[in-house]
Structures are given as structure tokens and as C-alpha cells.
N, C-alpha and C. Protein backbone atom coordinates (compact mmCIF):
# COMPACT_ATOMS: atom_id res chain seq x y z
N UNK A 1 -126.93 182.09 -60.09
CA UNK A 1 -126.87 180.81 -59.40
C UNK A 1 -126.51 179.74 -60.41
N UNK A 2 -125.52 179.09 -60.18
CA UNK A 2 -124.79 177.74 -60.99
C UNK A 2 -124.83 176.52 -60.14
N UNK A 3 -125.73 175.38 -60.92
CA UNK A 3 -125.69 174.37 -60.13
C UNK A 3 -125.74 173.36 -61.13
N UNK A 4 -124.71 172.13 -61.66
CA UNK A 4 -125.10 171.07 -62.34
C UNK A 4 -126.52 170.44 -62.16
N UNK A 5 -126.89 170.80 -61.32
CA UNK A 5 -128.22 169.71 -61.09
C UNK A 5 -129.66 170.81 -61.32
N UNK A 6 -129.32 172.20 -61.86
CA UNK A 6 -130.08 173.30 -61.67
C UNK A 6 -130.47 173.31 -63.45
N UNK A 7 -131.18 172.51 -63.90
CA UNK A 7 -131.58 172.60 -65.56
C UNK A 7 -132.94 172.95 -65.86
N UNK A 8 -133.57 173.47 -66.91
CA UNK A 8 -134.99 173.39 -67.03
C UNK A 8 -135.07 172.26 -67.60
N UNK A 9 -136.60 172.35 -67.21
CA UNK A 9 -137.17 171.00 -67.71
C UNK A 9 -137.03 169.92 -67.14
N UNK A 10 -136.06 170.12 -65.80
CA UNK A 10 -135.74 168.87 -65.22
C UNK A 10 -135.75 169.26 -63.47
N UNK A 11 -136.94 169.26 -63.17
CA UNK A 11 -137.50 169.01 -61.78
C UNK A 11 -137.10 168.28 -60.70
N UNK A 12 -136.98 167.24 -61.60
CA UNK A 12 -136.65 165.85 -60.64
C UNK A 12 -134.97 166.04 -60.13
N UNK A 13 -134.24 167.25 -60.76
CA UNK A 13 -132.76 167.04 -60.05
C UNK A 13 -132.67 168.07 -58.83
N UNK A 14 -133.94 168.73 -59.11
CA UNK A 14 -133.98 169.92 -57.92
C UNK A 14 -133.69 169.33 -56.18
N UNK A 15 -133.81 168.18 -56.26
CA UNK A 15 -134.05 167.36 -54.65
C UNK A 15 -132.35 167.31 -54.12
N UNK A 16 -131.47 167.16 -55.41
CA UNK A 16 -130.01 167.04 -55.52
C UNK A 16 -129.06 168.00 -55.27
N UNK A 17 -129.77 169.37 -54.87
CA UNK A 17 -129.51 170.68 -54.44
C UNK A 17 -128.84 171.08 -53.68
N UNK A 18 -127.55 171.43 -53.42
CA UNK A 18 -127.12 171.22 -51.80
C UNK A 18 -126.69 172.62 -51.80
N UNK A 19 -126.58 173.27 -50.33
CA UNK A 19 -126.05 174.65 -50.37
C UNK A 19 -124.71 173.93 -49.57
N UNK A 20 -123.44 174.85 -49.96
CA UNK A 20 -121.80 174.58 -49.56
C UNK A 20 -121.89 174.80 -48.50
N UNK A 21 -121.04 174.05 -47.71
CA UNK A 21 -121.22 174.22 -46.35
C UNK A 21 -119.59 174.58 -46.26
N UNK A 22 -119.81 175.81 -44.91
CA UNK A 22 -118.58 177.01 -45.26
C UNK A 22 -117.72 175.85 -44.01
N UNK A 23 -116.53 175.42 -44.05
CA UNK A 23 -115.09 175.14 -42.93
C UNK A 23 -114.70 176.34 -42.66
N UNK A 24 -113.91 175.90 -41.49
CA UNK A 24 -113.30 177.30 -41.04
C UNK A 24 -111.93 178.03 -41.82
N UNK A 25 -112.44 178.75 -42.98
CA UNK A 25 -111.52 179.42 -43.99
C UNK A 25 -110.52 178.37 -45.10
N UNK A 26 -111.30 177.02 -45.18
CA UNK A 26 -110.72 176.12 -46.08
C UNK A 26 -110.25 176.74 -47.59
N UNK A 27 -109.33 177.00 -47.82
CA UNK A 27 -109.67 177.32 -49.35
C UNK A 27 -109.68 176.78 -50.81
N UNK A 28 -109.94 174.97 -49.98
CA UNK A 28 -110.32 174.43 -50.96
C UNK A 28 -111.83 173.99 -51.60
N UNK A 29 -112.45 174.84 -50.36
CA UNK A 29 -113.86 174.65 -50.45
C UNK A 29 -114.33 175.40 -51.47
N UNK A 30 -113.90 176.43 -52.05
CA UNK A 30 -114.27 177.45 -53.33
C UNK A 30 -113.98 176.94 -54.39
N UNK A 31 -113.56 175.33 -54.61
CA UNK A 31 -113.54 174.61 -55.83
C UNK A 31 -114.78 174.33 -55.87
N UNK A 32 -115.44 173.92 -57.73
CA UNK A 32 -116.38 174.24 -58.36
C UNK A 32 -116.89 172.80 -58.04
N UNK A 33 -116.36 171.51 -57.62
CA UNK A 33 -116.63 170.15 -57.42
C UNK A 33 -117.18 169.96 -55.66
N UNK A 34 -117.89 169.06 -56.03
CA UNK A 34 -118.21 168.38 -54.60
C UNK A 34 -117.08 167.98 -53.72
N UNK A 35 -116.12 167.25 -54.47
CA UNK A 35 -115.26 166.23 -53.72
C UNK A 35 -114.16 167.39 -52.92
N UNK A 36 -113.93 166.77 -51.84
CA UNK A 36 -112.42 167.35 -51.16
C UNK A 36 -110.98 166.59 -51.38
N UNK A 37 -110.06 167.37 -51.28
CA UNK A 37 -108.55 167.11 -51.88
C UNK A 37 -108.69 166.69 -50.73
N UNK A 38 -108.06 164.83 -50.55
CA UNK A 38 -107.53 164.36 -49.41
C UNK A 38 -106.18 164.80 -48.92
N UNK A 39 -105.93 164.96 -48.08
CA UNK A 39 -104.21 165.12 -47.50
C UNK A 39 -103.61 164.14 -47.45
N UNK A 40 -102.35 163.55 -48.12
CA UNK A 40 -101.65 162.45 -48.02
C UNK A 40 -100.40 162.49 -48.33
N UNK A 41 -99.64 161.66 -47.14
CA UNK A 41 -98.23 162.28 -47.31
C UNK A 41 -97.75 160.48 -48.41
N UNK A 42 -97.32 160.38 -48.91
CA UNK A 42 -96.41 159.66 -49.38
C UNK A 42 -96.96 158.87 -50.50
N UNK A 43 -98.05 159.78 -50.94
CA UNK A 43 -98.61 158.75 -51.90
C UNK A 43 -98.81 159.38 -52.97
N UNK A 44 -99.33 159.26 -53.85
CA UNK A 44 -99.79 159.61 -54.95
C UNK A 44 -101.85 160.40 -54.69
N UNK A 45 -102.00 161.41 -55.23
CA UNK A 45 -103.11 161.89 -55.12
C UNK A 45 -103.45 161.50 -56.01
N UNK A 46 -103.57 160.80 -57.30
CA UNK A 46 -104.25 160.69 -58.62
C UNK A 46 -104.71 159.21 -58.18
N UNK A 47 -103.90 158.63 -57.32
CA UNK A 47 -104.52 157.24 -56.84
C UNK A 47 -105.19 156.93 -55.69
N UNK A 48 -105.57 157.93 -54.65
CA UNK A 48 -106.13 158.02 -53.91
C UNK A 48 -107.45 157.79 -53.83
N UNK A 49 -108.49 157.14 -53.27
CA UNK A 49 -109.81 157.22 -53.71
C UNK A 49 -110.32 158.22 -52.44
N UNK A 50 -111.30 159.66 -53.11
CA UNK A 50 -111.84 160.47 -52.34
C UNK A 50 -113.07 159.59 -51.56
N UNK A 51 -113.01 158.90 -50.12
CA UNK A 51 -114.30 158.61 -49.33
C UNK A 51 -115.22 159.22 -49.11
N UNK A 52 -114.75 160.31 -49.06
CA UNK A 52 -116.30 161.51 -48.70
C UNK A 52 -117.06 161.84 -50.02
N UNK A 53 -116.41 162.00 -50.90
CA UNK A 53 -116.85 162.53 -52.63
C UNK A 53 -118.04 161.10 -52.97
N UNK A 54 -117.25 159.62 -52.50
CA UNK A 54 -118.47 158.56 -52.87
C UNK A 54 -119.08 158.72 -52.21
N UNK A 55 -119.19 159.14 -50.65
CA UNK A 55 -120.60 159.15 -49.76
C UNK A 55 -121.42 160.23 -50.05
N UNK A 56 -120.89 161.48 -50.40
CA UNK A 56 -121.40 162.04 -50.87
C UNK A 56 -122.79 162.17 -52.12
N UNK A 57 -121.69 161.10 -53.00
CA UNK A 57 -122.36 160.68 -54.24
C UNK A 57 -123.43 159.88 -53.52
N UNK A 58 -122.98 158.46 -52.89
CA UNK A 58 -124.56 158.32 -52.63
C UNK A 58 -125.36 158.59 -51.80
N UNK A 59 -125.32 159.34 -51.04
CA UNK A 59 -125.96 159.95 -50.57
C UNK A 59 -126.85 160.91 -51.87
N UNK A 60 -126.53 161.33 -52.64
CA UNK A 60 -127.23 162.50 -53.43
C UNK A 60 -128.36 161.39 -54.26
N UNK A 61 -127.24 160.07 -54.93
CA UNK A 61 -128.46 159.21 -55.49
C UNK A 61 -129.84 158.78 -54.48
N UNK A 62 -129.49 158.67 -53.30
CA UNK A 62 -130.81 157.82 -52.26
C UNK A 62 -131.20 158.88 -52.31
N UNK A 63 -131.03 160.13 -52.17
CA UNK A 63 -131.98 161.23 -52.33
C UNK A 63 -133.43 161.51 -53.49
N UNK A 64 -132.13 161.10 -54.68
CA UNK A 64 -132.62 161.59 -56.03
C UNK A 64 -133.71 160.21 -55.91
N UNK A 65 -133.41 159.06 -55.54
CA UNK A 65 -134.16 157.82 -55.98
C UNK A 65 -135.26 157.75 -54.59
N UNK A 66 -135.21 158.85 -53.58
CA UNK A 66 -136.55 158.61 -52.53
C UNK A 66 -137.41 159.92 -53.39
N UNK A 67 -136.86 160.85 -54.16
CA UNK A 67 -137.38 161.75 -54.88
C UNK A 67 -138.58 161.49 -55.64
N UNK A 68 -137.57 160.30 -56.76
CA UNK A 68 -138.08 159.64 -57.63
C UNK A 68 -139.20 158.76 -57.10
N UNK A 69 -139.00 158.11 -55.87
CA UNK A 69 -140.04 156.83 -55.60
C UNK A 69 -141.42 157.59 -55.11
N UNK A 70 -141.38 159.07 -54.33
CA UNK A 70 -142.57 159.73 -54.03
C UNK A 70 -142.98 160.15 -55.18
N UNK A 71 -142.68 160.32 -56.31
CA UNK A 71 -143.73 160.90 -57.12
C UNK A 71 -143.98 159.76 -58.29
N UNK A 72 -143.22 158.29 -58.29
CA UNK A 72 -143.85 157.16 -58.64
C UNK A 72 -145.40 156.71 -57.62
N UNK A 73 -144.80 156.98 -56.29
CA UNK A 73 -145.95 156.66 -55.56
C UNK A 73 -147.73 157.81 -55.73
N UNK A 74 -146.94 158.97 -56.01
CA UNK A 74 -148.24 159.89 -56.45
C UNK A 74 -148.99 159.79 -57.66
N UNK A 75 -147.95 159.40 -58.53
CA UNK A 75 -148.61 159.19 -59.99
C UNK A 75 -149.05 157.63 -59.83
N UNK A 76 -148.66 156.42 -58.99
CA UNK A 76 -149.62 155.56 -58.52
C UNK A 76 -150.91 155.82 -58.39
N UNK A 77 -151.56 156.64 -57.43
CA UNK A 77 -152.67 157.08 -56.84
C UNK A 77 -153.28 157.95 -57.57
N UNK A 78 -153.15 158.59 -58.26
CA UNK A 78 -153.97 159.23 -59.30
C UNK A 78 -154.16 158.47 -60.69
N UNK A 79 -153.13 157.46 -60.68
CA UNK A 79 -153.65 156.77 -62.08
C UNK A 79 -154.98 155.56 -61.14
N UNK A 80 -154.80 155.21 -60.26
CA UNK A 80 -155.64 154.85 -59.29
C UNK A 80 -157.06 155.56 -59.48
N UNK A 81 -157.30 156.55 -59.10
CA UNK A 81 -158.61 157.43 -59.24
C UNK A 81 -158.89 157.77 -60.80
N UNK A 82 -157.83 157.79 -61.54
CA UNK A 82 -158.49 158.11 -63.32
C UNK A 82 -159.38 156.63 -63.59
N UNK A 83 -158.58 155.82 -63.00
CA UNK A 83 -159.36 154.34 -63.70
C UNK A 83 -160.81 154.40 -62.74
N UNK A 84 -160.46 154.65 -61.80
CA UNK A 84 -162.05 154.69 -60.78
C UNK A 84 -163.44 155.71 -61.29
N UNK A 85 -162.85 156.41 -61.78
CA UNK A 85 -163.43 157.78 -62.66
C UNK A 85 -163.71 156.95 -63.93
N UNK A 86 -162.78 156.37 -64.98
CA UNK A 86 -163.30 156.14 -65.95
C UNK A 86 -164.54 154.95 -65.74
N UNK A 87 -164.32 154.20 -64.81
CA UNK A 87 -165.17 152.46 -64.52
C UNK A 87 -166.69 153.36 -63.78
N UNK A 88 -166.66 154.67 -63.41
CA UNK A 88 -167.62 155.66 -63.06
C UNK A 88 -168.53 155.91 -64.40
N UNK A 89 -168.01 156.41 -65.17
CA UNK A 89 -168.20 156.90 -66.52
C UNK A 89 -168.91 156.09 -67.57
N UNK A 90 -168.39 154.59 -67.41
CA UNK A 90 -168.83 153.83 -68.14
C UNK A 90 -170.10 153.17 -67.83
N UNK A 91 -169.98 153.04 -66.24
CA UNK A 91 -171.03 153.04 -65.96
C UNK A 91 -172.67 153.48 -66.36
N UNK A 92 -171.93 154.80 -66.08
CA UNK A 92 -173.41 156.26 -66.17
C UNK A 92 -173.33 156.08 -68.00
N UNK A 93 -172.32 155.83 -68.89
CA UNK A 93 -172.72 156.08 -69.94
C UNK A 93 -173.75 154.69 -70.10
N UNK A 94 -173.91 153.51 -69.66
CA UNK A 94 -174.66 152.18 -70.26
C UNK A 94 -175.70 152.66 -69.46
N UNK A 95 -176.02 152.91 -68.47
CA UNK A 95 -177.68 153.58 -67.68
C UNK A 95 -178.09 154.48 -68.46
N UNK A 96 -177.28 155.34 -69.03
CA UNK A 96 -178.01 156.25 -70.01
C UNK A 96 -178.26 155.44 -71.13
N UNK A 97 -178.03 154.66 -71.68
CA UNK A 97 -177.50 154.15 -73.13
C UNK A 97 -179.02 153.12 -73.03
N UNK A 98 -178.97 152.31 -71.97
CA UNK A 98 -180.03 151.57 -71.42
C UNK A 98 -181.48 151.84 -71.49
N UNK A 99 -181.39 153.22 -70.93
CA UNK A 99 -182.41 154.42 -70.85
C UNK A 99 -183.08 154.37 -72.13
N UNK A 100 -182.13 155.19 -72.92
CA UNK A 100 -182.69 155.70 -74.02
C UNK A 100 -182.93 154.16 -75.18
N UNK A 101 -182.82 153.17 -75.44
CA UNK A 101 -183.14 152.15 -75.94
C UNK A 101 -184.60 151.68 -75.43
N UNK A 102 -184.96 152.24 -74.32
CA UNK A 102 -185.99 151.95 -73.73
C UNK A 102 -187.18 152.98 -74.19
N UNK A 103 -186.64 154.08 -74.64
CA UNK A 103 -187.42 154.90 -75.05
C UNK A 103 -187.96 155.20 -76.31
């Protein structure tokens, strides 16, 4: 399996994953790129801008960046509960600390 977005160590591109979606016997779809060769009669293809290849593209970024924003939002909420845990901690350590000065 070959996928630019398929690296170790890097999780966060896994969301960017797409399986090819087969046309009916296109055979330009077995190119190694996202983008499709537009058809154009009278122009130049090197100057053409591919529309589907940019929607494509962003489409893959709002992906990658709702990816990104759920696990900003998870690591929100658990740095949330470490501080609630530590302001716990500090607590129980001055009742103990209290304690034993008393003793």
C-alpha cells in the first residue's frame, strides 16, 4: 500500500486517506496523482487550471484541519482534568502537611 499521506509517526495525515474511486474504464485514473487531465480543445493544457484537483485539495485540508481541531479539542479536556487533579493534590498535600505540623 502507497499513499503520500501514509508515513510513520504521522497520525494526523491518516484522516487524508482516500480510496480511488474507479470511472467507467477511465485510463487516466491509474495515474499516481489526485488531479484529472482536463479535456480541452484549443488551448494549452500546461495553462489550464485543474478545478477538481483544487476542490479536491481543499477539501482534503478541511478534513485534515476538522482532524486537527478534534484532537486540539481532546487534548483541551484532559489538560482540563490534569490541572483539576493537580489543584486536587495540592490540596490533600497542605491537609496532610497541616496535619502533621500539628503533631
Amino acid at each position: 500500500f502507497e499513499n503520500q499521506y501514509f508515513q510513520r509517526g504521522q497520525p494526523d495525515l491518516l484522516c487524508l486517506i482516500q480510496r480511488k474511486k474507479q470511472l467507467q474504464n477511465d485510463p487516466r485514473e491509474d495515474s499516481p496523482t489526485d488531479f484529472k487531465e482536463p479535456v480541452v480543445s484549443g488551448t494549452s493544457q500546461a495553462n489550464v487550471i485543474d478545478i477538481n484537483g483544487i476542490v479536491n485539495g481543499i477539501q482534503a485540508i478541511k478534513r485534515h484541519q476538522h482532524a486537527i481541531s478534534a484532537e486540539l479539542k481532546e487534548l483541551h479536556g484532559s489538560n482540563q482534568s490534569l490541572w483539576q487533579e493537580i489543584y486536587a493534590a495540592r490540596e490533600r498535600h497542605k491537609k496532610h502537611h497541616d496535619t502533621i505540623t500539628r503533631i
